[in-house]
Protein backbone atom coordinates (compact mmCIF):
# COMPACT_ATOMS: atom_id res chain seq x y z
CA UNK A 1 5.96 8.95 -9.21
CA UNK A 2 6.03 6.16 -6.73
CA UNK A 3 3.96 4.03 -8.39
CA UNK A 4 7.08 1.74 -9.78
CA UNK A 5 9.89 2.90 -7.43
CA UNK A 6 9.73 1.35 -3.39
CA UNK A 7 12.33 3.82 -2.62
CA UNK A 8 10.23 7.26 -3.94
CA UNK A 9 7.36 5.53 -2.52
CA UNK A 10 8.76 5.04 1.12
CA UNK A 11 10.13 8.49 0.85
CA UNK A 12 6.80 9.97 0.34
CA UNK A 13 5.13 7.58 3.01
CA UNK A 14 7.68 9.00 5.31
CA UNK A 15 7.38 12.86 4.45
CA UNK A 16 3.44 12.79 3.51
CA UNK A 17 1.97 10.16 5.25
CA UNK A 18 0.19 8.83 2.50
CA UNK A 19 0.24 4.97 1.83
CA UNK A 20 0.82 4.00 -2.05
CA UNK A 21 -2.25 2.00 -3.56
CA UNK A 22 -2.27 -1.93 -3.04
CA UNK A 23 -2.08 -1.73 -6.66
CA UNK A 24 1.27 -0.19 -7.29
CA UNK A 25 2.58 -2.28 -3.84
CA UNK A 26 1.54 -5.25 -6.33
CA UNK A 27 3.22 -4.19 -8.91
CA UNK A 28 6.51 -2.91 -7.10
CA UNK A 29 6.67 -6.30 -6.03
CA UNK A 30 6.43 -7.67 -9.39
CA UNK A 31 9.08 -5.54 -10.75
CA UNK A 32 11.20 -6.07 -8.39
CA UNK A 33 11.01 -10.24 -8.89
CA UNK A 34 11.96 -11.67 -5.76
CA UNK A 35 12.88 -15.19 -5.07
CA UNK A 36 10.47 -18.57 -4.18
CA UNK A 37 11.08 -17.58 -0.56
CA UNK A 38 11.16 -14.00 -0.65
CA UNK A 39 7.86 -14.05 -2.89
CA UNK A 40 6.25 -15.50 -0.30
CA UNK A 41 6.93 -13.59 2.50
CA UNK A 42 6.11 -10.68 0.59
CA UNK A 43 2.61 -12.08 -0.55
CA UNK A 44 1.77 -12.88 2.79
CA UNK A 45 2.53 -8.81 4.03
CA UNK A 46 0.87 -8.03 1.04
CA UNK A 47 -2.29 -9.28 1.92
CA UNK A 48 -2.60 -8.09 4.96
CA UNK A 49 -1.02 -4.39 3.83
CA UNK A 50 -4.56 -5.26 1.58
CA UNK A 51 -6.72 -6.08 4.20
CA UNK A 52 -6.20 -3.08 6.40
CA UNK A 53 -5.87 -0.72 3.52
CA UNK A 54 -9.39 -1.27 2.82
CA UNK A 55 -10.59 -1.08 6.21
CA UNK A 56 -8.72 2.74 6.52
CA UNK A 57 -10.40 3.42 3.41
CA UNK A 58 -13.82 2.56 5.17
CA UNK A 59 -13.16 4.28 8.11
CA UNK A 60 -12.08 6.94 6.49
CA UNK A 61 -14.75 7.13 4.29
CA UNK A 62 -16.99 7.07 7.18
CA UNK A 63 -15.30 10.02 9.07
CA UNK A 64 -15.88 12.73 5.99
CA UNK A 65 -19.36 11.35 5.34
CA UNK A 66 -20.04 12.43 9.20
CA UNK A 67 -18.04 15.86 8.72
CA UNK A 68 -19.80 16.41 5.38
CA UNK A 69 -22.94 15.81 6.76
């Protein structure tokens, strides 16, 4: 599962196309306990990895509520 492993988790986003959850990206970043510097870098991607996660999700949503309909 690529829930705690970057590296199963960028393999999948490269064969699948699916993005992991800003959940587990959270918590992969966690894990993986990168320096003051680093830490902050990665926060600031994370946020905006976030950000547009949520908007796909609404657009998505959006989409099959229109096909469903």
């Amino acid at each position: 599962m690529y829930h705690y492993d970057p590296n199963t988790a960028l393999e999948e986003l490269t064969e699948e196309a699916t993005l992991p959850n800003p959940v587990h990206v959270r918590d992969m970043i966690l894990r993986k306990r990168p320096g003051p510097d680093k830490s902050l870098e990665l926060n600031r991607l994370f946020l905006e990895y976030q950000k547009f996660f949520g908007e796909t999700q609404k657009l998505g949503k959006e989409i099959l509520k229109q096909l469903a309909a």
